[in-house]
PDB file of N, CA and C in Angstrom:
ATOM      1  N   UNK A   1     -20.150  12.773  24.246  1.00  0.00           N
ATOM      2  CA  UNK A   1     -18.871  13.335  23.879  1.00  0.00           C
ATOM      3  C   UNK A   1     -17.767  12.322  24.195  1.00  0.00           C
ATOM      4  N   UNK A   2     -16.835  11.952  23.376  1.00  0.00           N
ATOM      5  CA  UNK A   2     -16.120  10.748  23.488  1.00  0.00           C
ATOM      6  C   UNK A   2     -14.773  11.512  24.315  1.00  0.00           C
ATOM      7  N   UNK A   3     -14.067  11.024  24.996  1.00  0.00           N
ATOM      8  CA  UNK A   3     -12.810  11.571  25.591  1.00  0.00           C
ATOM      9  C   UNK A   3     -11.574  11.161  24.650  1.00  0.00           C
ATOM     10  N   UNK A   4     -10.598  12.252  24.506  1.00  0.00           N
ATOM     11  CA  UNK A   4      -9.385  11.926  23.397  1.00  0.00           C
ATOM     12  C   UNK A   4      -8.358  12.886  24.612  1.00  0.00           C
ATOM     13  N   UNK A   5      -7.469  11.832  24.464  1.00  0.00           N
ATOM     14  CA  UNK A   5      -6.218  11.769  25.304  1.00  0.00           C
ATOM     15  C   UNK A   5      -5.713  12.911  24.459  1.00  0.00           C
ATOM     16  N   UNK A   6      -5.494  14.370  24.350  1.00  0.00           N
ATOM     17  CA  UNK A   6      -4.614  15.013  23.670  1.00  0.00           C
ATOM     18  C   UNK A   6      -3.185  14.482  24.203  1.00  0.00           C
ATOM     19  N   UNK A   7      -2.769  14.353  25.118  1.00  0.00           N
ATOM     20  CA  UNK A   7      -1.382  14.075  25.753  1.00  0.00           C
ATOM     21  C   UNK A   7      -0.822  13.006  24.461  1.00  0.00           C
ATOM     22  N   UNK A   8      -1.700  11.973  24.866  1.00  0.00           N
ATOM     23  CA  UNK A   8      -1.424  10.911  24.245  1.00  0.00           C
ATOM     24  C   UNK A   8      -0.933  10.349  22.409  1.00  0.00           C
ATOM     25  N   UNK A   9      -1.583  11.611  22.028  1.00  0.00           N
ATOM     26  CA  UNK A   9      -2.421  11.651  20.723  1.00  0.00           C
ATOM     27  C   UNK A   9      -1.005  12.285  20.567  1.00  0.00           C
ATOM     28  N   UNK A  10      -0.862  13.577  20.948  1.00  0.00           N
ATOM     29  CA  UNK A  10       1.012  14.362  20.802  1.00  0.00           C
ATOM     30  C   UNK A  10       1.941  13.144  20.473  1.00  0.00           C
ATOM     31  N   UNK A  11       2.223  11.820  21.588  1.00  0.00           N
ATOM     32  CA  UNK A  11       2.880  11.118  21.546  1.00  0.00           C
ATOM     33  C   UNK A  11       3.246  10.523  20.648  1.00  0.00           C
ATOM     34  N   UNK A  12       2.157  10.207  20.094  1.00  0.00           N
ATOM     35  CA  UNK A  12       1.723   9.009  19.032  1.00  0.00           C
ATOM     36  C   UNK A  12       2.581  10.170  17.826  1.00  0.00           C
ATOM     37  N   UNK A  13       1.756  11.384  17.202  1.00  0.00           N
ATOM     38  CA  UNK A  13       1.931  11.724  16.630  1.00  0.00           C
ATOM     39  C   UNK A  13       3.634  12.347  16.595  1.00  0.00           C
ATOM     40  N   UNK A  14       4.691  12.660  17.853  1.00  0.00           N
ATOM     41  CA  UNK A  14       5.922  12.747  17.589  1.00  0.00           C
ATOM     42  C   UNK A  14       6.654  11.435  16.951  1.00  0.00           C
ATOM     43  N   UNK A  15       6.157  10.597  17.567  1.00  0.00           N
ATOM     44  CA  UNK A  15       6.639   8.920  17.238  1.00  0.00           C
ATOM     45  C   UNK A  15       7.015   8.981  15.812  1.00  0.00           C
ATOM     46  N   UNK A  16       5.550   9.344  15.197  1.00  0.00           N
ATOM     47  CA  UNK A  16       5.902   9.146  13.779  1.00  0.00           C
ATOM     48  C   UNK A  16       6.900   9.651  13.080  1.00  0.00           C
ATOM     49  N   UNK A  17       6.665  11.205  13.248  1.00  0.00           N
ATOM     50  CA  UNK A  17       7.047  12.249  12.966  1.00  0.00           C
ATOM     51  C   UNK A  17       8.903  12.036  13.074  1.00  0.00           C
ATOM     52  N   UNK A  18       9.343  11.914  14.124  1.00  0.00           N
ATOM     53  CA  UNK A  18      10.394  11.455  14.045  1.00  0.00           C
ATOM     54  C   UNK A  18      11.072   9.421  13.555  1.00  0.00           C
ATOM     55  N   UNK A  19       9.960   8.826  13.462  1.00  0.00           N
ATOM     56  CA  UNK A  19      10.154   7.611  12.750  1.00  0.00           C
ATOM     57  C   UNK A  19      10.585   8.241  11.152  1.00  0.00           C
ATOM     58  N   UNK A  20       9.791   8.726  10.738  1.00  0.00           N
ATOM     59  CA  UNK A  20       9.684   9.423   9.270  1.00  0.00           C
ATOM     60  C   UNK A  20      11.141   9.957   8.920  1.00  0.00           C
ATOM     61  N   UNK A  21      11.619  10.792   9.883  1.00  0.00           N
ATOM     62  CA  UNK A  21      13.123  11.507   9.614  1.00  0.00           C
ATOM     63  C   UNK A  21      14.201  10.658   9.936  1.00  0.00           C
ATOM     64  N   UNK A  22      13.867   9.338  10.904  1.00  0.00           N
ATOM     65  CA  UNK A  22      14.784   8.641  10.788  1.00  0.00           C
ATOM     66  C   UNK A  22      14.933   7.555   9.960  1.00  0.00           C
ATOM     67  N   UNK A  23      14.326   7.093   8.912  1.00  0.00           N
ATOM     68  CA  UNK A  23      13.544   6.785   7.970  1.00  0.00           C
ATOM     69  C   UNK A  23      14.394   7.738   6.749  1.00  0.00           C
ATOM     70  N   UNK A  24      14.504   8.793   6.672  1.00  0.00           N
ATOM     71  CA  UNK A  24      14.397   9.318   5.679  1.00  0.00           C
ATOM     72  C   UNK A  24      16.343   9.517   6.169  1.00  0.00           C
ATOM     73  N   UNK A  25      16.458  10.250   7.046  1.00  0.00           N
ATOM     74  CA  UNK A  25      17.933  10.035   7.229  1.00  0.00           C
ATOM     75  C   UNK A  25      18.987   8.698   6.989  1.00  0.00           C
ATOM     76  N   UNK A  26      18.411   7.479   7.446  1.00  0.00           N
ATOM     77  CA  UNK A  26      19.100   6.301   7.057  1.00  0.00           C
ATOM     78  C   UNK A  26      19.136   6.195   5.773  1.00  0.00           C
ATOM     79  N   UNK A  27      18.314   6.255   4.719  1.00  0.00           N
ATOM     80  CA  UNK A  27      17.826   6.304   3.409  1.00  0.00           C
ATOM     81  C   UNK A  27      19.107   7.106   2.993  1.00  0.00           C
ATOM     82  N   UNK A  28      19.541   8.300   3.221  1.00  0.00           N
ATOM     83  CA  UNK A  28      20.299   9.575   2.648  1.00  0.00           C
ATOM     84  C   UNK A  28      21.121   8.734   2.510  1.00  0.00           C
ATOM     85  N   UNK A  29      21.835   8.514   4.057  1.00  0.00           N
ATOM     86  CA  UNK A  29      23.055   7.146   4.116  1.00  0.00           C
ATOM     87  C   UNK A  29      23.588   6.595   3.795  1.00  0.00           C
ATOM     88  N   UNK A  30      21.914   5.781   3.238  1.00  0.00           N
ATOM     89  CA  UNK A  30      22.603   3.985   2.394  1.00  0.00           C
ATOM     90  C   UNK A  30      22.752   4.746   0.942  1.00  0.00           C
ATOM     91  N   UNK A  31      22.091   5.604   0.225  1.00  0.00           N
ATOM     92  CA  UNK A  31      22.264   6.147  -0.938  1.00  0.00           C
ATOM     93  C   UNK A  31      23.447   7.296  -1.320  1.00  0.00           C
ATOM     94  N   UNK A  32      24.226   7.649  -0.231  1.00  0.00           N
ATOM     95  CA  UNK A  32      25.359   8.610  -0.246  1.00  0.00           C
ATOM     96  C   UNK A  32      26.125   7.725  -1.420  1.00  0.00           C
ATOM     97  N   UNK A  33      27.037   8.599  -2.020  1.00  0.00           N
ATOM     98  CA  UNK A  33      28.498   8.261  -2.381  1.00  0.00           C
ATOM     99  C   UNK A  33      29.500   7.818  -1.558  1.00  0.00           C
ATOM    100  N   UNK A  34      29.487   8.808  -0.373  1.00  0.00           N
ATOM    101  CA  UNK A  34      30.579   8.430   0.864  1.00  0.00           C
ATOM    102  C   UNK A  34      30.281   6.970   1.525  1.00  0.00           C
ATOM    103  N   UNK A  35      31.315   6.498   2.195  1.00  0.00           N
ATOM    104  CA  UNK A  35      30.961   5.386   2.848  1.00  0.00           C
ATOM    105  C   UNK A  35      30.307   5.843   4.590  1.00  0.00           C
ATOM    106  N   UNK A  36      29.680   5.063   4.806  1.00  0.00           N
ATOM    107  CA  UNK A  36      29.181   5.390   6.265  1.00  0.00           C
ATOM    108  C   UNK A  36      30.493   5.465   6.973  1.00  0.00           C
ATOM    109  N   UNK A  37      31.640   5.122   6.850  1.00  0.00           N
ATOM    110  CA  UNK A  37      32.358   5.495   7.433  1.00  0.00           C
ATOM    111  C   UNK A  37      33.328   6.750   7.217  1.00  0.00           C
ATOM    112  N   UNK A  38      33.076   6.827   6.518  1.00  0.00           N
ATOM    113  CA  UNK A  38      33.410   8.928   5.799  1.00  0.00           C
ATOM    114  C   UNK A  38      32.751   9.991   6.571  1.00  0.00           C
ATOM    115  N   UNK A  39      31.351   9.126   6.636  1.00  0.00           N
ATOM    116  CA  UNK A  39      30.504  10.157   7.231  1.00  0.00           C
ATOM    117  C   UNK A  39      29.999  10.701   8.522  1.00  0.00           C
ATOM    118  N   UNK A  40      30.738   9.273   9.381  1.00  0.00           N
ATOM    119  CA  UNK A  40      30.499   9.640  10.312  1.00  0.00           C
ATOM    120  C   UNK A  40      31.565   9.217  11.627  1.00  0.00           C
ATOM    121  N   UNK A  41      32.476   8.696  10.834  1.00  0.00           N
ATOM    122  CA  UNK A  41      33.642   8.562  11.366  1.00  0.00           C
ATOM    123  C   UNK A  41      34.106   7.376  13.030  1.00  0.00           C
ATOM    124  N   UNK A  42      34.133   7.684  13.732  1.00  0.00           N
ATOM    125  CA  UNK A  42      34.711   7.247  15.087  1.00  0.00           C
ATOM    126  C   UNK A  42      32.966   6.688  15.583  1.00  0.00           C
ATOM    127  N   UNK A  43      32.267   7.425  15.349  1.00  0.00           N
ATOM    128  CA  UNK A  43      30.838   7.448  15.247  1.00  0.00           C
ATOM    129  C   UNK A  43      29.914   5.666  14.968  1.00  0.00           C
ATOM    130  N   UNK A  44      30.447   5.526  14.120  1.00  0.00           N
ATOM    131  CA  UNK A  44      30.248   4.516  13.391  1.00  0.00           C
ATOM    132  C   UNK A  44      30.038   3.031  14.013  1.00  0.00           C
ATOM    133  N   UNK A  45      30.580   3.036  14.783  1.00  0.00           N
ATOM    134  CA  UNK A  45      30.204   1.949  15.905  1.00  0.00           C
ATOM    135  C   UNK A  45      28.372   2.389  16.558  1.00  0.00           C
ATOM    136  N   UNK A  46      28.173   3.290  17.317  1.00  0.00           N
ATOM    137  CA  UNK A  46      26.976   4.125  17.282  1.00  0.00           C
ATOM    138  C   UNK A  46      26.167   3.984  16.133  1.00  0.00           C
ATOM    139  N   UNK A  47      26.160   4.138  14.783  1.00  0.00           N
ATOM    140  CA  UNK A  47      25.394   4.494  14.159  1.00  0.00           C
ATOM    141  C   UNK A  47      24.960   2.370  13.891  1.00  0.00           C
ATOM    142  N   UNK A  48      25.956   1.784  13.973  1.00  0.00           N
ATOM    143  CA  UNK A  48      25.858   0.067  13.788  1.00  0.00           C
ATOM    144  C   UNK A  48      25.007  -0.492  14.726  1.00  0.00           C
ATOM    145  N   UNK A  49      24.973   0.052  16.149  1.00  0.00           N
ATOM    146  CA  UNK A  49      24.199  -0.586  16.825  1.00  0.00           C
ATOM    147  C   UNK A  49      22.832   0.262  17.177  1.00  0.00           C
ATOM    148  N   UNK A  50      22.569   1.072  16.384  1.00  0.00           N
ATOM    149  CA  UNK A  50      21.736   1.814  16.195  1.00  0.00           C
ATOM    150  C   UNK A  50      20.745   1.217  15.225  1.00  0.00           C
ATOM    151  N   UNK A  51      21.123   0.503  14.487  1.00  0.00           N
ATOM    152  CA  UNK A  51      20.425  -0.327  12.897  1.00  0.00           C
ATOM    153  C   UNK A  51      20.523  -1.407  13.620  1.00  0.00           C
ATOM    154  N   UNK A  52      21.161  -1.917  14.477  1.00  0.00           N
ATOM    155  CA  UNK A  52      21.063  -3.554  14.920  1.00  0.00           C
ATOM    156  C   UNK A  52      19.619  -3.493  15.525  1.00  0.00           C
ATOM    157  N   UNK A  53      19.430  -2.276  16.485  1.00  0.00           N
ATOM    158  CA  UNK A  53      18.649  -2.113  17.461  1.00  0.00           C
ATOM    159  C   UNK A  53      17.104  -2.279  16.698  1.00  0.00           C
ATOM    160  N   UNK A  54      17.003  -0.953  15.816  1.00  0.00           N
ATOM    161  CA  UNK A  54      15.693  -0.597  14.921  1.00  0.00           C
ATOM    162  C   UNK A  54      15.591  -1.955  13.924  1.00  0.00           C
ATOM    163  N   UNK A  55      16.549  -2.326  13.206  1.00  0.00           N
ATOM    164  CA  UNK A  55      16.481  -3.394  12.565  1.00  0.00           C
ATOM    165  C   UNK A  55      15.915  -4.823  13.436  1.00  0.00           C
ATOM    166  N   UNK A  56      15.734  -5.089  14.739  1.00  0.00           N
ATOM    167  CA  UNK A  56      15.320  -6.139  15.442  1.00  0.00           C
ATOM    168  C   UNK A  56      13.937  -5.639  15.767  1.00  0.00           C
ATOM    169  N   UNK A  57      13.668  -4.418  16.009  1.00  0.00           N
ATOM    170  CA  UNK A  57      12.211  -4.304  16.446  1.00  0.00           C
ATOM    171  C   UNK A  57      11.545  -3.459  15.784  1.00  0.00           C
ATOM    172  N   UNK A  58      11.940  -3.252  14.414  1.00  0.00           N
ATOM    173  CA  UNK A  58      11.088  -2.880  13.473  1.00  0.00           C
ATOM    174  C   UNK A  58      10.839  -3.648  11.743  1.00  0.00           C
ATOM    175  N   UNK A  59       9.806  -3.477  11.217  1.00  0.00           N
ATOM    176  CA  UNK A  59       9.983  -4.016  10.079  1.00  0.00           C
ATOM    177  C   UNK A  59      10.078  -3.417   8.776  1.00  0.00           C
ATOM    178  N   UNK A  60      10.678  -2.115   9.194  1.00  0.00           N
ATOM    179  CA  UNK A  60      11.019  -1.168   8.378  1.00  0.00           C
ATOM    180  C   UNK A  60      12.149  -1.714   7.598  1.00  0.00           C
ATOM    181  N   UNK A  61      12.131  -2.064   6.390  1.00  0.00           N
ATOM    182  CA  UNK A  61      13.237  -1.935   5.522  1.00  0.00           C
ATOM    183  C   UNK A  61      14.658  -1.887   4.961  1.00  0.00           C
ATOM    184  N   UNK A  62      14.643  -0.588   5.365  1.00  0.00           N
ATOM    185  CA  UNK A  62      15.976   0.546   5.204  1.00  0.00           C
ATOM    186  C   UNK A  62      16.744  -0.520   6.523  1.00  0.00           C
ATOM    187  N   UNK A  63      16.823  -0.636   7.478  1.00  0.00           N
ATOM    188  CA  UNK A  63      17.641  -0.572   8.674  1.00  0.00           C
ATOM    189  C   UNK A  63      18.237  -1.984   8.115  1.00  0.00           C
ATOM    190  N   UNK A  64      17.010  -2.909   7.974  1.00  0.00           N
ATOM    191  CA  UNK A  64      18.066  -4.414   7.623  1.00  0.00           C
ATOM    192  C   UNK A  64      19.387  -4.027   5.971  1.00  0.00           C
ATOM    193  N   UNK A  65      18.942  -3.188   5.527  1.00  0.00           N
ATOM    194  CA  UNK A  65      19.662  -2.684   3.912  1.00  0.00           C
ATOM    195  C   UNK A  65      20.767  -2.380   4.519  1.00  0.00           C
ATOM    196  N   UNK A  66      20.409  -1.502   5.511  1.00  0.00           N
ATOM    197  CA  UNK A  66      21.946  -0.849   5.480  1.00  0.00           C
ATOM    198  C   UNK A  66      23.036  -1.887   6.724  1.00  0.00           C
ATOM    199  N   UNK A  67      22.150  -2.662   7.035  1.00  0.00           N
ATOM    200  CA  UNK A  67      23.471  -3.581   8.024  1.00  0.00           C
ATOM    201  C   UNK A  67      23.641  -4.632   6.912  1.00  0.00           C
ATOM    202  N   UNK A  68      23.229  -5.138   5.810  1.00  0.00           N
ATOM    203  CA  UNK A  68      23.177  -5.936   4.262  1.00  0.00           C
ATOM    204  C   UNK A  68      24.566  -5.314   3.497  1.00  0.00           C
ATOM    205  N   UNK A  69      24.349  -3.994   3.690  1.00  0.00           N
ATOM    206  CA  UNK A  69      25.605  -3.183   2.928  1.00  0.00           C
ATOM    207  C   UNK A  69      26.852  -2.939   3.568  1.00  0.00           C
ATOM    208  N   UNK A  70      26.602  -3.159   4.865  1.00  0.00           N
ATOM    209  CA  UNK A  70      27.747  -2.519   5.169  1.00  0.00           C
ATOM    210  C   UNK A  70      28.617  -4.130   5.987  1.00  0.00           C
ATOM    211  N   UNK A  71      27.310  -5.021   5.856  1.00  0.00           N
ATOM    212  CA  UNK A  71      27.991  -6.231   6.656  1.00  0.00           C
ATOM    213  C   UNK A  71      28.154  -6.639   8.103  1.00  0.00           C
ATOM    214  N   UNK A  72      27.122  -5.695   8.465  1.00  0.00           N
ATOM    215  CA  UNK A  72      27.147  -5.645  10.168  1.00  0.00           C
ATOM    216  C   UNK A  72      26.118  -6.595  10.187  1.00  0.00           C
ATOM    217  N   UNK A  73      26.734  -7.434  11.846  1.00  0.00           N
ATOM    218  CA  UNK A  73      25.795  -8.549  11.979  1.00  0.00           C
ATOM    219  C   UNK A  73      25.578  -7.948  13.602  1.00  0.00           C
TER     220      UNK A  73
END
């Protein structure tokens, strides 16, 4: 009988789960009409170093697009 970390396995599987919605939320974002700064206002500093962050240690896509669009370095 092989041993499986349920603990572990949860982990893994929220990871995604919320990778996916944040993923799918940035996406809404870069494809709005509004400008990211419409949308989220005072915020917006937050949401920049938020894409700096995911955009350096991931190779997801979306995150480098939307600092491309909006000009954040």
């Amino acid at each position: 009988m092989e041993y499986v970390d349920v603990k572990k396995q949860l982990n893994i599987s929220t990871i995604l789960i919320l990778r996916d919605r944040l993923v799918e939320i940035t996406e809404a974002v870069y494809n709005n009409e509004k400008s990211v700064y419409e949308i989220f206002g005072n915020d917006v500093i937050k949401v920049r170093a938020c894409m700096l962050l995911f955009a350096s240690v991931s190779d997801i896509p979306i995150f480098k697009k939307m600092l491309e669009k909006h000009c954040w370095r």
